[in-house]
C-alpha atoms as a PDB file:
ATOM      1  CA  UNK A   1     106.618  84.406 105.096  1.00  0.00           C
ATOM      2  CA  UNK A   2     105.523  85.012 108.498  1.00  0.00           C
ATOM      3  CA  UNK A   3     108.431  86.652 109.834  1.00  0.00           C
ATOM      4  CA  UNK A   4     108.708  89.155 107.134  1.00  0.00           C
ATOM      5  CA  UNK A   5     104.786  89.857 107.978  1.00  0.00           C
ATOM      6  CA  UNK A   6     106.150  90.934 111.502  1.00  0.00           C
ATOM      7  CA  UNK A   7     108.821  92.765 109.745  1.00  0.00           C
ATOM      8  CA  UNK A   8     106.753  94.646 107.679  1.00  0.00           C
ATOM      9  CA  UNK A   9     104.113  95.310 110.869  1.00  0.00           C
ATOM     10  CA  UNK A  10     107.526  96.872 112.400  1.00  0.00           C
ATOM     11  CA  UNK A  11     107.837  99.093 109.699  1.00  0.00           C
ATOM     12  CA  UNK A  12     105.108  99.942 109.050  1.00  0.00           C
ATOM     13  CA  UNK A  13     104.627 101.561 113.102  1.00  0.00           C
ATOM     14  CA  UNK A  14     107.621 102.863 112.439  1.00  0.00           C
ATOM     15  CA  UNK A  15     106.813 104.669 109.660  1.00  0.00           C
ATOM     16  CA  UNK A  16     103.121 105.861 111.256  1.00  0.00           C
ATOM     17  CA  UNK A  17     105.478 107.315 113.939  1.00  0.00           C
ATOM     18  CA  UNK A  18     106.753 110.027 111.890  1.00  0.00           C
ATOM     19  CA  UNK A  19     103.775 110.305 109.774  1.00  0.00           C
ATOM     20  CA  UNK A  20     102.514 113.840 111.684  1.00  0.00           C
ATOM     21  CA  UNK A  21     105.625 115.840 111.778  1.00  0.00           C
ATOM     22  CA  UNK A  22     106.374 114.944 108.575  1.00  0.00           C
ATOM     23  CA  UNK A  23     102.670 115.711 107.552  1.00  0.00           C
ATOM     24  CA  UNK A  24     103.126 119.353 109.553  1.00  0.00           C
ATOM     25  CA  UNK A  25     105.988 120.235 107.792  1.00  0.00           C
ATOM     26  CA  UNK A  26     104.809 119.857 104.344  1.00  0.00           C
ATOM     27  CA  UNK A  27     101.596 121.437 105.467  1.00  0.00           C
ATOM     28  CA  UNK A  28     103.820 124.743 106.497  1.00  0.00           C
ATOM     29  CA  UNK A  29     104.782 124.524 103.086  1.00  0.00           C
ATOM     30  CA  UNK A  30     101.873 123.400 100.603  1.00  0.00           C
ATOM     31  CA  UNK A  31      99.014 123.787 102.911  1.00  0.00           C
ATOM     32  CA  UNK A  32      97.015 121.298 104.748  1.00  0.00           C
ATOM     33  CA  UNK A  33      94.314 119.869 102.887  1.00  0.00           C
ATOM     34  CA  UNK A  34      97.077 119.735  99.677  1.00  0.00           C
ATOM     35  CA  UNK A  35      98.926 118.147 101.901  1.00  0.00           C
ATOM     36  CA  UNK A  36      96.196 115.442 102.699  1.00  0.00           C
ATOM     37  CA  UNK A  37      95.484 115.373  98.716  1.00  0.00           C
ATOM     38  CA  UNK A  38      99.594 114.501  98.378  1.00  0.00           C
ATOM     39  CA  UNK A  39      99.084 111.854 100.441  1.00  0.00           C
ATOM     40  CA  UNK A  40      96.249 110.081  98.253  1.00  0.00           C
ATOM     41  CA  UNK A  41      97.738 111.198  95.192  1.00  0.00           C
ATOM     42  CA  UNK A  42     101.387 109.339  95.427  1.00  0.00           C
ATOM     43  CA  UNK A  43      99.465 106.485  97.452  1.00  0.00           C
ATOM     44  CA  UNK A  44      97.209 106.090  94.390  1.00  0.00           C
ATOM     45  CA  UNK A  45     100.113 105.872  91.796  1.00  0.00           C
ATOM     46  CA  UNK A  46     102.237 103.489  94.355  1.00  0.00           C
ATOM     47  CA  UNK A  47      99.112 101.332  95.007  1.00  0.00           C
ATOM     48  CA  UNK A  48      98.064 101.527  91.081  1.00  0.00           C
ATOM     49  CA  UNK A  49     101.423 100.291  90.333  1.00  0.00           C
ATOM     50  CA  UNK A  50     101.054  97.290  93.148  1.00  0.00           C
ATOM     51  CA  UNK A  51      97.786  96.040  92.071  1.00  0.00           C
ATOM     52  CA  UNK A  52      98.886  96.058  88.544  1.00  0.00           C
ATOM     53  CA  UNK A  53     101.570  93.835  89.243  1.00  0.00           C
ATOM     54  CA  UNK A  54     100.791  91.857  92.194  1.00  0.00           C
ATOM     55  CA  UNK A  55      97.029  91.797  92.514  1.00  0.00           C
ATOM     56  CA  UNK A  56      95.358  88.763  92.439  1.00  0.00           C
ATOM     57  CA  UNK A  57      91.341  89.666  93.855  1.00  0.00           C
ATOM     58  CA  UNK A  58      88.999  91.210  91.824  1.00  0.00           C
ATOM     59  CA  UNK A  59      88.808  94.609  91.774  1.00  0.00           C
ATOM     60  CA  UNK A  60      85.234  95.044  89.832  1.00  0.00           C
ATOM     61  CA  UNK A  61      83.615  92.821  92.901  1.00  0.00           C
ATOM     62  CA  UNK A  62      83.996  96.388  94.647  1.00  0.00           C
ATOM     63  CA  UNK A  63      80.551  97.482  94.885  1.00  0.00           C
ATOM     64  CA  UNK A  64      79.194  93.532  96.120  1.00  0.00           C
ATOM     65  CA  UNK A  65      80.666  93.911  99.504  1.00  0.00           C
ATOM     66  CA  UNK A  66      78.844  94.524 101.887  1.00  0.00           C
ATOM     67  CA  UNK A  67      78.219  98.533 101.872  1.00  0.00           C
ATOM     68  CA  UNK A  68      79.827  99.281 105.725  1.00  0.00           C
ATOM     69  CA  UNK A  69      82.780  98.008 104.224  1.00  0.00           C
ATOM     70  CA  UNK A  70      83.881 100.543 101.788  1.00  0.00           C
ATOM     71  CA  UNK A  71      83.816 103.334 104.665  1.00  0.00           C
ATOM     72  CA  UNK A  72      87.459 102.207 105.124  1.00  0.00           C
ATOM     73  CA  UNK A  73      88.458 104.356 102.196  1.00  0.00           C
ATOM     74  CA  UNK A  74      86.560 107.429 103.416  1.00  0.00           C
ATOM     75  CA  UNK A  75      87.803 106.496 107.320  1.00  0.00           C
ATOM     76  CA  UNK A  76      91.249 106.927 105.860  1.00  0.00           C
ATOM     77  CA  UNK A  77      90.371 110.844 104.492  1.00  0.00           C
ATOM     78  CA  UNK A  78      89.306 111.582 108.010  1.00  0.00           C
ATOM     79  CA  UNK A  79      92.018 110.113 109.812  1.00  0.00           C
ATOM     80  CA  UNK A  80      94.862 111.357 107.837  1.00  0.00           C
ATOM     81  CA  UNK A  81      93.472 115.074 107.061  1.00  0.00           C
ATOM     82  CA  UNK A  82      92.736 115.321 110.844  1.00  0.00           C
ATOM     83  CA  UNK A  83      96.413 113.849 111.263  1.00  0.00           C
ATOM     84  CA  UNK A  84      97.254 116.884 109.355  1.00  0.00           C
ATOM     85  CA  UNK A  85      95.146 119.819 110.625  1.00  0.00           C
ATOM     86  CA  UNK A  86      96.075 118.835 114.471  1.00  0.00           C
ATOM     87  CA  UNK A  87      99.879 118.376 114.183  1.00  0.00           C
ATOM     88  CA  UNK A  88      99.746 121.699 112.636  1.00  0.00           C
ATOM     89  CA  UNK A  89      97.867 123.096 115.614  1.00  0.00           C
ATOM     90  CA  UNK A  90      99.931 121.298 117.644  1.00  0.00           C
ATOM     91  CA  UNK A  91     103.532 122.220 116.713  1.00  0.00           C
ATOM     92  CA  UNK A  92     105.152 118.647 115.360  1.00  0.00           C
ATOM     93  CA  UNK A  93     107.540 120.568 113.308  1.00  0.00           C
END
């Protein structure tokens, strides 16, 4: 189990990699922020799909964590619409 952990890791950088020009060219296309909104959108449906099947935690515990630790999800806005915004500035594609 641990090597396909590393595996996964790989891919996973691998994958980040491209994440900006591919971001930039669908932003030429649909816009930035709808861009950014794609993103969450097909990540919520894949992710619905994987904790439907494969989750094992409990999801309605959400709001007993610790508050600091939900700013991952908002984090994750930030990071990828700013992902977004500057590879279009930037010229990725």
């Amino acid at each position: 189990m641990r090597f396909i952990s590393y595996i996964l890791a790989l891919l996973a950088g691998a994958a980040l990699s491209f994440e900006g020009a591919i971001y930039a060219e669908l932003g030429k296309t649909i816009g930035q922020i709808e861009t950014s909104f794609y993103n969450f959108f097909m990540g919520s449906i894949i992710m619905g799909l994987l904790w439907l099947f494969f989750g094992k935690g409990k999801l309605s515990y959400t709001f007993e964590a610790p508050k600091w630790s939900l700013l991952g999800g908002v984090l994750g806005v930030v990071y990828l619409t700013s992902i977004v915004v500057s590879s279009h500035s930037l010229v990725l594609a």
